[in-house]
Protein backbone atom coordinates (compact mmCIF):
# COMPACT_ATOMS: atom_id res chain seq x y z
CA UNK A 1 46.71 64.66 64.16
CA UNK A 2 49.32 67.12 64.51
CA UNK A 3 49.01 71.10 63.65
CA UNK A 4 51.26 72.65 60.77
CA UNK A 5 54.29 74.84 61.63
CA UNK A 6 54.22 78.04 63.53
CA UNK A 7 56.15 80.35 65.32
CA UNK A 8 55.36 80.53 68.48
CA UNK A 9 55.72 83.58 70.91
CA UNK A 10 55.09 83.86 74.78
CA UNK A 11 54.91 87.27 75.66
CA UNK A 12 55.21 88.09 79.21
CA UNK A 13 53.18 91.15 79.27
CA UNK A 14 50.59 93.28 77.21
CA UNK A 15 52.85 95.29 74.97
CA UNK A 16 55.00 92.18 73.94
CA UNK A 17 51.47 90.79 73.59
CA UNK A 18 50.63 93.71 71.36
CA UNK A 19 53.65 93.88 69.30
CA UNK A 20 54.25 90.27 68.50
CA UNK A 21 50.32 90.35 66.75
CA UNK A 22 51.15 93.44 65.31
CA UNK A 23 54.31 92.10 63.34
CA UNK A 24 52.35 88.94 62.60
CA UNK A 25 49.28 90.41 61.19
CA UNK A 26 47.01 88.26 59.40
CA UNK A 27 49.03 85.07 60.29
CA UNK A 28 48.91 85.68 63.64
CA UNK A 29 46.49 83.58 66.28
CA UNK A 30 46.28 84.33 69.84
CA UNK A 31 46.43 80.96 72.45
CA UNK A 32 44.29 81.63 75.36
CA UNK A 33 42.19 78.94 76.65
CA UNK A 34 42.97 76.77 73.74
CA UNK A 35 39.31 74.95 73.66
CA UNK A 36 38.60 76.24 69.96
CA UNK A 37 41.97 77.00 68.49
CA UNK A 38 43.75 73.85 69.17
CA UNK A 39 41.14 71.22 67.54
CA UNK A 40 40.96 73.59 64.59
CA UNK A 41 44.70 73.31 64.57
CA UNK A 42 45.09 70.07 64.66
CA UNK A 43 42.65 69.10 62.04
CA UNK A 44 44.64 71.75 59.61
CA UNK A 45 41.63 73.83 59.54
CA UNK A 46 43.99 76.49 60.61
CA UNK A 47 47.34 77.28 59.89
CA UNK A 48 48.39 80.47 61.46
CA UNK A 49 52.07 81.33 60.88
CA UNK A 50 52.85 82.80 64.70
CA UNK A 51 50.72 81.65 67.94
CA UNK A 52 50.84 84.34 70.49
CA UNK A 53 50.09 82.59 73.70
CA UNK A 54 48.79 84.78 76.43
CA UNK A 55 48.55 82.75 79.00
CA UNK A 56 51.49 84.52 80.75
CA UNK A 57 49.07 87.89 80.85
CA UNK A 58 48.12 88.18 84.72
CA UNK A 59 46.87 91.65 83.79
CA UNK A 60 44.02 89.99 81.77
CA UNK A 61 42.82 87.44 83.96
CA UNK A 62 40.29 89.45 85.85
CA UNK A 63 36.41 89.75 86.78
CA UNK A 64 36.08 93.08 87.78
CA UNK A 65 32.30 94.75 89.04
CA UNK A 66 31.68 98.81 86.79
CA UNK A 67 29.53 101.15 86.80
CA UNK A 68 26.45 99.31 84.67
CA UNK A 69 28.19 95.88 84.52
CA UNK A 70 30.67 93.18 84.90
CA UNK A 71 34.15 93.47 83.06
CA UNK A 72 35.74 90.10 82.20
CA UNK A 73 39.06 90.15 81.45
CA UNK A 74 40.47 87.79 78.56
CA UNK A 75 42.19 85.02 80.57
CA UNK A 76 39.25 84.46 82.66
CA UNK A 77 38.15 81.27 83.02
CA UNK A 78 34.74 79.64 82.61
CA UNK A 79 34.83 78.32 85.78
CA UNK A 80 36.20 81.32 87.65
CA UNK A 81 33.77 83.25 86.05
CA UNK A 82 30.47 80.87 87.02
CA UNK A 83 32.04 79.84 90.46
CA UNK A 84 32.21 84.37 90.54
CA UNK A 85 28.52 84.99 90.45
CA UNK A 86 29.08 88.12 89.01
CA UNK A 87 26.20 88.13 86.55
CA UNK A 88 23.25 86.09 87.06
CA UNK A 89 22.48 85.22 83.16
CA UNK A 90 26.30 84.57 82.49
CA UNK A 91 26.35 82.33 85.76
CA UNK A 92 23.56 80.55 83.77
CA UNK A 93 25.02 80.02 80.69
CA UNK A 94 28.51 79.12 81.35
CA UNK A 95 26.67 75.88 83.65
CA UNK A 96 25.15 75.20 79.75
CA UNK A 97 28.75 75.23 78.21
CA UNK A 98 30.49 71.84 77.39
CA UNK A 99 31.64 70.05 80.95
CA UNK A 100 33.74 71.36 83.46
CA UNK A 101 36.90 70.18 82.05
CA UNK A 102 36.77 72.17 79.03
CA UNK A 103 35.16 75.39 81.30
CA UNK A 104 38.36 74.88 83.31
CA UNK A 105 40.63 75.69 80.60
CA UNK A 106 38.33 77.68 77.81
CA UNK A 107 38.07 82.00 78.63
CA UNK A 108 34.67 83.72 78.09
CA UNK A 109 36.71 86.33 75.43
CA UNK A 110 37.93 83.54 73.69
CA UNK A 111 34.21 81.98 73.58
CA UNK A 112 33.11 85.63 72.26
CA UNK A 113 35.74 85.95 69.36
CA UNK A 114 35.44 82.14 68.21
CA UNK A 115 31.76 83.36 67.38
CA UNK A 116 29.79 80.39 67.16
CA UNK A 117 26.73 80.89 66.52
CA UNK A 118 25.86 77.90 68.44
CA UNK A 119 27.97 78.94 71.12
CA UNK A 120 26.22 80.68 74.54
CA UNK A 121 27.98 83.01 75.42
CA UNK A 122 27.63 85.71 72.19
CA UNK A 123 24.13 84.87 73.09
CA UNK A 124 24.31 86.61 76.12
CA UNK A 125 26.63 89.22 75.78
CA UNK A 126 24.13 90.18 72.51
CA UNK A 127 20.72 90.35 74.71
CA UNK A 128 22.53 92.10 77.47
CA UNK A 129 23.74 95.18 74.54
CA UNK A 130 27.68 94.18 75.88
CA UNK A 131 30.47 95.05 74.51
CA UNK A 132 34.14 93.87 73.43
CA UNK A 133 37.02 95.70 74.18
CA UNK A 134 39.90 95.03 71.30
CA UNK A 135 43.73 96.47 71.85
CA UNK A 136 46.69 96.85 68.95
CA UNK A 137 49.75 98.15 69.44
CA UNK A 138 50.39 101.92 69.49
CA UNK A 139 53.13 101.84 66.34
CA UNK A 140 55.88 102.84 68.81
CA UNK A 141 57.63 102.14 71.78
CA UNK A 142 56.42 104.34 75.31
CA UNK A 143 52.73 104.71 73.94
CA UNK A 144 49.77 103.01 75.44
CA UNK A 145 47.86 100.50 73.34
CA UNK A 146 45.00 101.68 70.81
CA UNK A 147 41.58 100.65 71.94
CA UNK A 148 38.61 100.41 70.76
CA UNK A 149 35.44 99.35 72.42
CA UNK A 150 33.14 97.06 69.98
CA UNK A 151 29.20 96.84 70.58
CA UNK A 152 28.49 93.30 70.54
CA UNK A 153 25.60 94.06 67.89
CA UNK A 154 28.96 94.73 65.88
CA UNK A 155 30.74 92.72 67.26
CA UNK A 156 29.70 89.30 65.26
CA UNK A 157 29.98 89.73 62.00
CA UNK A 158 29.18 85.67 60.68
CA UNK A 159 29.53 81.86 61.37
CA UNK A 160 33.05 81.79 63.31
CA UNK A 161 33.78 86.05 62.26
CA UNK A 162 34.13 88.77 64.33
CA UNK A 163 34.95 92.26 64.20
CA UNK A 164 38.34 91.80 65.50
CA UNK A 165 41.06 92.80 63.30
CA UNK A 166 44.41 91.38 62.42
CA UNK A 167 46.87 92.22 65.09
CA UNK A 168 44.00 92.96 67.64
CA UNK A 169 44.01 91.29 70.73
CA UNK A 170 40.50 91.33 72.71
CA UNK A 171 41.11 92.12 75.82
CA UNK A 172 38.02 92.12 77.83
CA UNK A 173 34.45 92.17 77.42
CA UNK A 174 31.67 94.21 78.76
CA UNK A 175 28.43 92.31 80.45
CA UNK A 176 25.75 94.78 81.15
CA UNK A 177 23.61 94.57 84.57
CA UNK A 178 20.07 93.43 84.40
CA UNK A 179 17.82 96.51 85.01
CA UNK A 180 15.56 96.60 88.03
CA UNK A 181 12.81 94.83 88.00
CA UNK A 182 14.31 92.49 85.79
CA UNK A 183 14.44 88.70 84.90
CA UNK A 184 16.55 86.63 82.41
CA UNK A 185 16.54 83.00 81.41
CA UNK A 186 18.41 80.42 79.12
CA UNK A 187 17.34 77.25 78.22
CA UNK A 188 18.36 75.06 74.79
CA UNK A 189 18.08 71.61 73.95
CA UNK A 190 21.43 69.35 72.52
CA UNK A 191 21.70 66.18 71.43
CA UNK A 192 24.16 64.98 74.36
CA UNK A 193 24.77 66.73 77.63
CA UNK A 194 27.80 69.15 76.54
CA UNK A 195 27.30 69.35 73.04
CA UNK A 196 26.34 72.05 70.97
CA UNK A 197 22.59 73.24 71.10
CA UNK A 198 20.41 72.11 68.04
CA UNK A 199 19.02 75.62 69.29
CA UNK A 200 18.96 78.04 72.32
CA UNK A 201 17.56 80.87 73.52
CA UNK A 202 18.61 83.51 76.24
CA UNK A 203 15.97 85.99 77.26
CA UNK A 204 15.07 89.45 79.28
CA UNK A 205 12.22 90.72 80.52
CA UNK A 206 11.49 93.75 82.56
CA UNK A 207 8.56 94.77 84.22
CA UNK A 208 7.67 98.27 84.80
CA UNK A 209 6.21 99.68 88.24
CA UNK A 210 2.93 98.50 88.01
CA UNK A 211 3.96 94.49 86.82
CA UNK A 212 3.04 94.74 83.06
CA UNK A 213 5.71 93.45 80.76
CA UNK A 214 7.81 96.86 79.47
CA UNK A 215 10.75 95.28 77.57
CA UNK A 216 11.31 91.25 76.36
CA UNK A 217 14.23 90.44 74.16
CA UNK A 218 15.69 87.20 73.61
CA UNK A 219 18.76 85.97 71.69
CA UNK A 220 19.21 82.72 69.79
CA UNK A 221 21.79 80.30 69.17
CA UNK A 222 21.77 77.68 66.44
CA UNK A 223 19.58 79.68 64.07
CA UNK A 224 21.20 82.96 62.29
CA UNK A 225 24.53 83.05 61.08
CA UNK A 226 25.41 84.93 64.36
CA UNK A 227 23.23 85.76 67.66
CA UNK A 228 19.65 86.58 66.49
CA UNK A 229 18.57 89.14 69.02
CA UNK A 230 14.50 89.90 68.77
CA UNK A 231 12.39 92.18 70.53
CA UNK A 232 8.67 91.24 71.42
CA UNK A 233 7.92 93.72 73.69
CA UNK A 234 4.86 94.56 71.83
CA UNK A 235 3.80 91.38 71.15
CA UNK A 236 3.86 90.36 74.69
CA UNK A 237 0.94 92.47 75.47
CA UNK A 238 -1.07 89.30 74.01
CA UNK A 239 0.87 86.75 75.98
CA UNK A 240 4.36 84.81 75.79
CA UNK A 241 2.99 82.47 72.81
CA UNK A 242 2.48 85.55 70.72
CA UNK A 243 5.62 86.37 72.11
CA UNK A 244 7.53 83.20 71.17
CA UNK A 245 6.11 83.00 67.63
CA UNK A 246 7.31 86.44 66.84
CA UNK A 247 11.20 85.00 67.95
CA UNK A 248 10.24 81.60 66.10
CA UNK A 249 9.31 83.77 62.61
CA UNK A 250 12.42 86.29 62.90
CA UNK A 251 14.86 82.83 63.08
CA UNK A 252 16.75 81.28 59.56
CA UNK A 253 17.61 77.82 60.29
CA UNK A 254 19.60 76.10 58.74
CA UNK A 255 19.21 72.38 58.02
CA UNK A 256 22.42 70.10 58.95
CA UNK A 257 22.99 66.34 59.70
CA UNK A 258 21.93 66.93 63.05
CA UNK A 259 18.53 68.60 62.78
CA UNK A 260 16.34 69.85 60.15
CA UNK A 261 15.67 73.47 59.99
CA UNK A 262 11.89 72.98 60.47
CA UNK A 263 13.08 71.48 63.84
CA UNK A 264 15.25 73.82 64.83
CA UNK A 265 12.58 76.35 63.93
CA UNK A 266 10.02 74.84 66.05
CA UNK A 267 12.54 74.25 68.85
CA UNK A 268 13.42 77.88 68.99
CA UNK A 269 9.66 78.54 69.58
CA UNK A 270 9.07 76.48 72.85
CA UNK A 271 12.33 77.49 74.49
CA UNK A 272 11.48 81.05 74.00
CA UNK A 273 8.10 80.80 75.06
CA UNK A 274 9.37 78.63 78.15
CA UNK A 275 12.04 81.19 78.27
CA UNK A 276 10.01 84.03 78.91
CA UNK A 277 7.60 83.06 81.29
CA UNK A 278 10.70 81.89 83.58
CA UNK A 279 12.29 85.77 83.11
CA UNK A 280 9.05 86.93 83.91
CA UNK A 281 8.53 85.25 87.04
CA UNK A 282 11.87 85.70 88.17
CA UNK A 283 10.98 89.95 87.73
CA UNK A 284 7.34 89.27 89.34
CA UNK A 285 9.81 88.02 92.73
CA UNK A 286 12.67 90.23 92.38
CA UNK A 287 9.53 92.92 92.37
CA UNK A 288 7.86 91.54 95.16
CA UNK A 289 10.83 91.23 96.94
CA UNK A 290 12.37 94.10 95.99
């Protein structure tokens, strides 16, 4: 299999970055980690006229503690970012993605704007509130780059879309810190070790000062055209089964050769539940302990 023709550019730094998508527009792709783009390529399910490789971008290979947050940069690496321990739920997931070849290579941004719903990481960066920052080119030379910051709730816009723009370039993206008194959790089940998850889900809970349960969310993969964040706060007053049926109702499976959508439904149901009670007794100890 071999991809169909394409320019290809190599910018050395952001601007060149910037103003080789801008003159491409819709035909242009950006190269980062590759893990995505380069199957798709290959199997002429995309033919971009220009590839704008970034890999050349030392600016945007980054992990960098805010105010509120981690901010990963768009060359960062799977495995930089897990081996980082910069965020305890995004530690989690990445050990979930693939195997450690592909996290070697593959970027968290590039895992965000590939939007798979399947995928783990939009997961996260949706329960968390995160963001995506996206850069174009200022329409002439000595200006700094337009930017825009996207919430991820906006961010995914359907199976493999985002709200990333022709001759946009995402640049970094935004993972909010767990509250205090806070626990999160991810658990999923695949049909091999490394493949996709028939279904996932990623999930929050707080405690407030006296121990009761004061916000749950949870996000999940494999059943929504794109994350499917839910909020059960109110319906874990009456316990994390009442709790994982209200995320197991809210889902829209689909059914595929892999799994029914009954199955996936179910699925989505006892990870949550399991889900929750493991975020919840990771606040109970961060509370005792805190």
């Amino acid at each position: 299999m071999k991809p169909p023709p394409f320019e290809y550019h190599s910018p050395r730094d952001l601007a060149s970055a910037l103003a080789a998508l801008d003159e491409a527009g819709a035909g242009g792709k950006v190269l980062a980690g590759g893990q995505s783009l380069i199957p798709l390529l290959n199997m002429r399910l995309a033919a971009p006229a220009h590839l704008v490789d970034i890999n050349r971008l030392a600016e945007l290979d980054h992990v960098r503690a805010e105010p509120g947050g981690v901010r990963v940069g768009a060359l960062a690496r799977h495995s930089r970012v897990e081996r980082s321990g910069a965020h305890p739920l995004l530690t989690r997931a990445l050990r979930l993605v693939a195997h450690p070849v592909i996290r070697n290579r593959g970027t968290v941004v590039g895992s965000l704007v590939h939007a798979d719903p399947a995928a783990e990481l939009p997961a996260v960066l949706a329960v968390l509130g995160g963001s995506v920052r996206l850069a174009r080119h200022p329409g002439g030379p000595g200006r700094e780059p337009l930017v825009r910051e996207v919430a991820a709730r906006d961010f995914f816009t359907g199976p493999l879309e985002s709200a990333a723009e022709p001759g946009e370039l995402a640049v970094s993206a935004f993972f909010p810190d767990l509250p205090p008194r806070s626990g999160a959790a991810f658990h999923e089940v695949a049909r091999r070790h490394g493949d996709y998850a028939l279904a996932g889900v990623c999930a929050v809970v707080t405690l407030d000062e006296a121990g009761a349960v004061a916000v749950a969310r949870a996000a999940c993969v494999g059943v929504a055209p794109v994350p499917l964040v839910v909020d059960v706060s109110e319906q874990a007053r009456a316990g994390w089964p009442a709790a994982a049926q209200a995320v197991r109702q809210a889902t829209e499976p689909e059914e595929d050769i892999h799994a029914s959508a009954d199955y996936r439904r179910h699925l989505v149901g006892v990870l949550a539940e399991r889900a929750f009670e493991q975020a919840a007794r990771e606040a109970t100890e961060g509370q005792r302990h805190g």
